[in-house]
C-alpha atoms as a PDB file:
ATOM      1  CA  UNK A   1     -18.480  17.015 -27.102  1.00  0.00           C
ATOM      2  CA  UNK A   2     -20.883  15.522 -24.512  1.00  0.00           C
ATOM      3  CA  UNK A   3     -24.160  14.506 -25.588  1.00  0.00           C
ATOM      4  CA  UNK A   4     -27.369  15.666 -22.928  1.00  0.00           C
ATOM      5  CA  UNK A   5     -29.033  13.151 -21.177  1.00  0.00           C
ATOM      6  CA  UNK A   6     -31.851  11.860 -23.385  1.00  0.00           C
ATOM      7  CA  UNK A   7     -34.208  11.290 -20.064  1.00  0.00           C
ATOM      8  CA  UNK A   8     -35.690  13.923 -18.779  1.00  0.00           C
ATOM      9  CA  UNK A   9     -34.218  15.537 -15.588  1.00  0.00           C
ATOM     10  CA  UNK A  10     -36.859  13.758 -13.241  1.00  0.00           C
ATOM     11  CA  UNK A  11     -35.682  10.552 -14.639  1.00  0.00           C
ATOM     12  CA  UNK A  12     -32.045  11.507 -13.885  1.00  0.00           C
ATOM     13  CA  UNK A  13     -32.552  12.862 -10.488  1.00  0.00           C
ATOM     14  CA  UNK A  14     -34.786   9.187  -9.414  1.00  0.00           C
ATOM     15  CA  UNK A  15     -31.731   7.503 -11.138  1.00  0.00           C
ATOM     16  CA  UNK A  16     -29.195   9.259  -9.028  1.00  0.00           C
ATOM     17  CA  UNK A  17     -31.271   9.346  -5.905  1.00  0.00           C
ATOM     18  CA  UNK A  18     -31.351   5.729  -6.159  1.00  0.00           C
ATOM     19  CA  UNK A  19     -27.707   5.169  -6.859  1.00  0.00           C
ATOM     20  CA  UNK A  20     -27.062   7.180  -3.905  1.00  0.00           C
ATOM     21  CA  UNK A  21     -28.819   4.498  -2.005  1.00  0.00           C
ATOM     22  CA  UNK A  22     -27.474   1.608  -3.955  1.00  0.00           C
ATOM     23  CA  UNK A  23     -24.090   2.858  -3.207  1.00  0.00           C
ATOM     24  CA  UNK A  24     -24.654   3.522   0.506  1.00  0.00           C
ATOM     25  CA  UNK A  25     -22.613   0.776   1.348  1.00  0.00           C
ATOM     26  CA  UNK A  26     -19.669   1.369  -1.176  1.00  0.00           C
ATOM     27  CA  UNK A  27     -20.802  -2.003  -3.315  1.00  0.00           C
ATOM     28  CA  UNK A  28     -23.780  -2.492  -6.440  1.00  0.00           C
ATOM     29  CA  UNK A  29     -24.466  -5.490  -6.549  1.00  0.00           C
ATOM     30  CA  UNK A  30     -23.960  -6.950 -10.291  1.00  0.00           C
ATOM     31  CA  UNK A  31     -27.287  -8.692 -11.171  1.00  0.00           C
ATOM     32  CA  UNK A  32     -29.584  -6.362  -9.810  1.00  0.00           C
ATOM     33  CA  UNK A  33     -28.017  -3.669 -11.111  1.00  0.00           C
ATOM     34  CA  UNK A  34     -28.040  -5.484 -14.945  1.00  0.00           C
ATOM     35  CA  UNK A  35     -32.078  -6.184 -14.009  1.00  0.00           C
ATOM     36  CA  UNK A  36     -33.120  -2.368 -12.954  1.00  0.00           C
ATOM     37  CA  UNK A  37     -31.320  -1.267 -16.107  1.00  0.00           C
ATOM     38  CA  UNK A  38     -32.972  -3.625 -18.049  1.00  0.00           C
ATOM     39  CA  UNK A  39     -36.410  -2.624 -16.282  1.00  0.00           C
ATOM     40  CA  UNK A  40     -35.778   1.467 -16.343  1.00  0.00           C
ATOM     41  CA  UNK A  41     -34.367   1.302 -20.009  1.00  0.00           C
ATOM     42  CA  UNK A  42     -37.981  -0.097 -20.858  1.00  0.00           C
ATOM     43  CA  UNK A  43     -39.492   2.223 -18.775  1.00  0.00           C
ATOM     44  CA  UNK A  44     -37.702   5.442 -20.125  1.00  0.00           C
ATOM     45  CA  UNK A  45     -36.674   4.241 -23.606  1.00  0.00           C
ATOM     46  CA  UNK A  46     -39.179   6.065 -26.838  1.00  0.00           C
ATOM     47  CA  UNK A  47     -38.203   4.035 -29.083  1.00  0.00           C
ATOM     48  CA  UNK A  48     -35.965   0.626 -29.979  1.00  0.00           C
ATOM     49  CA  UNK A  49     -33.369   2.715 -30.804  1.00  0.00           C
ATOM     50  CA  UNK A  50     -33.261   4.727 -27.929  1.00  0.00           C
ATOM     51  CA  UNK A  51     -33.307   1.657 -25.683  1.00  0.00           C
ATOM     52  CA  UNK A  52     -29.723   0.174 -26.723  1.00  0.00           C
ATOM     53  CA  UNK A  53     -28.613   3.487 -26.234  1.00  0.00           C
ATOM     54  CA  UNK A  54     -30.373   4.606 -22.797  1.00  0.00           C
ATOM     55  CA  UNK A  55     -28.902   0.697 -21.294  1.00  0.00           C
ATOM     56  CA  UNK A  56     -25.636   2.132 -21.746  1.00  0.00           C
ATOM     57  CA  UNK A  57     -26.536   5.474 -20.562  1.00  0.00           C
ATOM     58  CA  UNK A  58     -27.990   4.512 -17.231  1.00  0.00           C
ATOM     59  CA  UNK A  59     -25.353   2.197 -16.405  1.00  0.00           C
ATOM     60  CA  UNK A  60     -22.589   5.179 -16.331  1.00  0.00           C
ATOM     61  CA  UNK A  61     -25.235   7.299 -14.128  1.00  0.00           C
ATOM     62  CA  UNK A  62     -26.060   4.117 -11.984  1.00  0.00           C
ATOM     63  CA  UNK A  63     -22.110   3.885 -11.744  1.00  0.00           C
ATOM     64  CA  UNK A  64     -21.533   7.270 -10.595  1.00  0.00           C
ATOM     65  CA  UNK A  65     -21.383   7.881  -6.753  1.00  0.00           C
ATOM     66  CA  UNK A  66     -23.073  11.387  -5.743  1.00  0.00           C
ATOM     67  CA  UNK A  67     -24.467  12.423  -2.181  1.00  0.00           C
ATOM     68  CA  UNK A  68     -27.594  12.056  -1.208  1.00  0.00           C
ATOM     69  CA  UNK A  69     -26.804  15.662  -0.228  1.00  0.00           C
ATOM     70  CA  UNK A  70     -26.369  16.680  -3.673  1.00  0.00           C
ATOM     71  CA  UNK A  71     -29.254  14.928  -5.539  1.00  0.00           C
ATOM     72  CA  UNK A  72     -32.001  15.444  -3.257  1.00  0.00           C
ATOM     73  CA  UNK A  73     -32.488  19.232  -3.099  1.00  0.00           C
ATOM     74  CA  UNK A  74     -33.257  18.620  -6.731  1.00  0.00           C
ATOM     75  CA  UNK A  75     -36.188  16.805  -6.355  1.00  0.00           C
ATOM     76  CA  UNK A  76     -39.007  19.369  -6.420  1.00  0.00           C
ATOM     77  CA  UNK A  77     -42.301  17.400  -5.561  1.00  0.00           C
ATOM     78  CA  UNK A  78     -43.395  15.241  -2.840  1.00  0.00           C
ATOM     79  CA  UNK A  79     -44.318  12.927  -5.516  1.00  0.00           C
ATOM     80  CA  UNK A  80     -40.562  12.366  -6.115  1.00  0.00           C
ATOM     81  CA  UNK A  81     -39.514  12.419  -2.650  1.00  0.00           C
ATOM     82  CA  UNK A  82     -41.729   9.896  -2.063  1.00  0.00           C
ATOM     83  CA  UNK A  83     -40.800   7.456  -5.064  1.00  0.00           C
ATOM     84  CA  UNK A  84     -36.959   8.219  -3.860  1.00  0.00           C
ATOM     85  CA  UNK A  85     -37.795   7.059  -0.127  1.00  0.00           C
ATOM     86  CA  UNK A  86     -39.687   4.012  -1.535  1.00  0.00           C
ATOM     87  CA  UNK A  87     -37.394   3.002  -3.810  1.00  0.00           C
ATOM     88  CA  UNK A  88     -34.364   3.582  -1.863  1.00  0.00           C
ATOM     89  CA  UNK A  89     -35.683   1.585   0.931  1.00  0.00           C
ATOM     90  CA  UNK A  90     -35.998  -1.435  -1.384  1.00  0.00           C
ATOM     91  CA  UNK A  91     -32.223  -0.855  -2.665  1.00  0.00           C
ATOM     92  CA  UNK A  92     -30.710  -0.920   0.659  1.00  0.00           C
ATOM     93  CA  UNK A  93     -33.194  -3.853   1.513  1.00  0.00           C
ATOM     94  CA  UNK A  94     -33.488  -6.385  -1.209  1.00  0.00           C
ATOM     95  CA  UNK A  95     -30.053  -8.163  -0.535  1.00  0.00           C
ATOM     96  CA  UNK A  96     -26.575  -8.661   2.029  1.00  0.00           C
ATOM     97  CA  UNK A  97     -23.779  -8.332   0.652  1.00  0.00           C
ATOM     98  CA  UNK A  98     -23.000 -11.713   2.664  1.00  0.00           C
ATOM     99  CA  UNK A  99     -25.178 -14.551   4.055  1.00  0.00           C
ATOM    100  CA  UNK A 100     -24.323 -13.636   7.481  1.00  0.00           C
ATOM    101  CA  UNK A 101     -24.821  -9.996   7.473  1.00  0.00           C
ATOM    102  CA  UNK A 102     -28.458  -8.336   7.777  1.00  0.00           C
ATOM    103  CA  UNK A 103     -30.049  -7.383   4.562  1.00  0.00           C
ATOM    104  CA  UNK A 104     -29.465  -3.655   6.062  1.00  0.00           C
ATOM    105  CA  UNK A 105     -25.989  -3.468   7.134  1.00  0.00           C
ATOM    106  CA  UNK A 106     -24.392   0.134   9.458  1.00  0.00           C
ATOM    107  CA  UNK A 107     -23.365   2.191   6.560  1.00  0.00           C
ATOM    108  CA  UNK A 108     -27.336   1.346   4.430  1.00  0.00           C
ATOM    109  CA  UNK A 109     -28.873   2.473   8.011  1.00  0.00           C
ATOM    110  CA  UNK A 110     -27.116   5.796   8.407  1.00  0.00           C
ATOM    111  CA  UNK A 111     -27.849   6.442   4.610  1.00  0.00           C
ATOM    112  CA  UNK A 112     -31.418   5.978   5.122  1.00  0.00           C
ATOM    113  CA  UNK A 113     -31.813   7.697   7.763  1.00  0.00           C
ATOM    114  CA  UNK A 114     -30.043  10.770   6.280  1.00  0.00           C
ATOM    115  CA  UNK A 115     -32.013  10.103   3.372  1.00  0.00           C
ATOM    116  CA  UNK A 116     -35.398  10.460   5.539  1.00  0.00           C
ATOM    117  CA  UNK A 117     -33.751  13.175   6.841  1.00  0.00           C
ATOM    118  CA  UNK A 118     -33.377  15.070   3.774  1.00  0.00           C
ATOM    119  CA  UNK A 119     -36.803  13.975   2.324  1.00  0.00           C
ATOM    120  CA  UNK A 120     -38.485  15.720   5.106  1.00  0.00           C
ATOM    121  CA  UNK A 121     -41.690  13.900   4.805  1.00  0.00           C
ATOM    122  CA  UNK A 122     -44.348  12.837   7.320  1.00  0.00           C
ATOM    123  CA  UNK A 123     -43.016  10.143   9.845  1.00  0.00           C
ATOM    124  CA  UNK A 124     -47.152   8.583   8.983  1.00  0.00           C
ATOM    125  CA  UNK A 125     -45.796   8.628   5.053  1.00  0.00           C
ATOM    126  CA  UNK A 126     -42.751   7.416   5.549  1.00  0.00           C
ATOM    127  CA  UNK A 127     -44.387   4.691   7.140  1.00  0.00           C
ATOM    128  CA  UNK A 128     -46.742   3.825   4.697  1.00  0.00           C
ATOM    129  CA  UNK A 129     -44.252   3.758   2.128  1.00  0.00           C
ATOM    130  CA  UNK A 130     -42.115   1.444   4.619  1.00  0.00           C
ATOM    131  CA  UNK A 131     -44.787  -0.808   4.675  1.00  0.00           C
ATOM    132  CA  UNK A 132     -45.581  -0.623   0.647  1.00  0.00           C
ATOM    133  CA  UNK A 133     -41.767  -1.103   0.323  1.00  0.00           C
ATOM    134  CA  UNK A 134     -41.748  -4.501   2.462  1.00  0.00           C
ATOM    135  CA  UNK A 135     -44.077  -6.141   0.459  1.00  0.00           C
ATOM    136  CA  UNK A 136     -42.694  -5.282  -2.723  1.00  0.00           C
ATOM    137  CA  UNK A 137     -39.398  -6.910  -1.427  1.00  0.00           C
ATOM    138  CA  UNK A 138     -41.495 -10.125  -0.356  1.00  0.00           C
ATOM    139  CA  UNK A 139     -41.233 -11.077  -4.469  1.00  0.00           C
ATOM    140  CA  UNK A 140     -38.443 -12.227  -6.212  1.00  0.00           C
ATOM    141  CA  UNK A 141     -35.810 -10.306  -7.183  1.00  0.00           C
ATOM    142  CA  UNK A 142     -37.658 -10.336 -10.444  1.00  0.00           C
ATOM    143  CA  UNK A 143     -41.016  -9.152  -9.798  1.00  0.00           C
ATOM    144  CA  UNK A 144     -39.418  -7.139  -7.038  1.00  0.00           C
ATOM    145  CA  UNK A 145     -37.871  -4.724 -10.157  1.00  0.00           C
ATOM    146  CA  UNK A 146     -41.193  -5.166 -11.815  1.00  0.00           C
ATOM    147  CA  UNK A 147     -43.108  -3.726  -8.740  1.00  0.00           C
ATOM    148  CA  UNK A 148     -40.410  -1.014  -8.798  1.00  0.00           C
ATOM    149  CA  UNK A 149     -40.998  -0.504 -12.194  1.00  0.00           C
ATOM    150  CA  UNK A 150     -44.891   0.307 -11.619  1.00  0.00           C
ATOM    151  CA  UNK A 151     -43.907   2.385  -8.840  1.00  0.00           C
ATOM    152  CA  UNK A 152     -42.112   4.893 -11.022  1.00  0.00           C
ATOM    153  CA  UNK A 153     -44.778   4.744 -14.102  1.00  0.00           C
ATOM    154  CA  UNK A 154     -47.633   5.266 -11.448  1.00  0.00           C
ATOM    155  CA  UNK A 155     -45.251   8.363  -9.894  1.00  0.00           C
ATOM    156  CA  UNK A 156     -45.749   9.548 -13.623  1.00  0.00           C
ATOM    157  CA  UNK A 157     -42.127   9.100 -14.363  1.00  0.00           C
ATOM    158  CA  UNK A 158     -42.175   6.758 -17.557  1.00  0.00           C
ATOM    159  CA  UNK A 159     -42.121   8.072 -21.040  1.00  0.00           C
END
């Protein structure tokens, strides 16, 4: 028997809304991947206990490739939307899969713009959080996560 989710289903649609985006280009990039987990298990986790557990957790819904078509419908506030557009923005832009290719490569593009699409939020928002994006990926990768991080506790979206 299947054990439920133990975040809540906000926490699971960001997740997957991000994955979407992290997949975009059919590749997740190792390290990163091992640092937002570490991040959003700290974020989400209630307890020590729950933390070991919720590491594993998020790394089989991080792994899991859904639509952008299928997880965004289920965000229900503009809140989320906006964390989702923020955040995916900085997925698709922190890194190239190769030195020579642009840190947003064909397939991220089309993603993003589907995902702006879908989002259906103010071209003067999107921009903003554009802009808010692009200086959160001016840090390291480190701090980068950690200014993701803040993004989703001051969306509401921690414990």
């Amino acid at each position: 028997m299947e054990m439920p989710p133990s975040i809540t289903p906000s926490q699971m649609n960001l997740l997957r809304a991000i994955a979407a985006m992290a997949w975009a280009d059919g590749q997740l990039e190792p390290k990163e991947v091992d640092l937002m987990l570490a991040r959003l298990s700290d974020l989400f986790a209630v307890s020590g206990a729950h933390h070991t557990q919720l590491l594993q957790e998020l790394r089989i819904y991080l792994e899991q490739k859904l639509s952008l078509e299928e997880v965004i419908p289920k965000l229900h506030s503009d809140q989320e939307r906006e964390l989702v557009l923020k955040l995916g923005y900085g997925v698709i832009a922190c890194s190239a899969r190769a030195p020579e290719e642009p840190n947003i490569n064909e397939e991220e593009a089309e993603a993003y713009q589907a995902l702006k699409a879908l989002l259906n939020l103010s071209a003067e928002r999107v921009a903003t959080l554009e802009a808010e994006a692009q200086r959160e990926l001016a840090c390291t990768t480190g701090d980068r996560v950690d200014a993701w991080v803040r993004s989703v506790e001051l969306y509401g979206f921690g414990k």
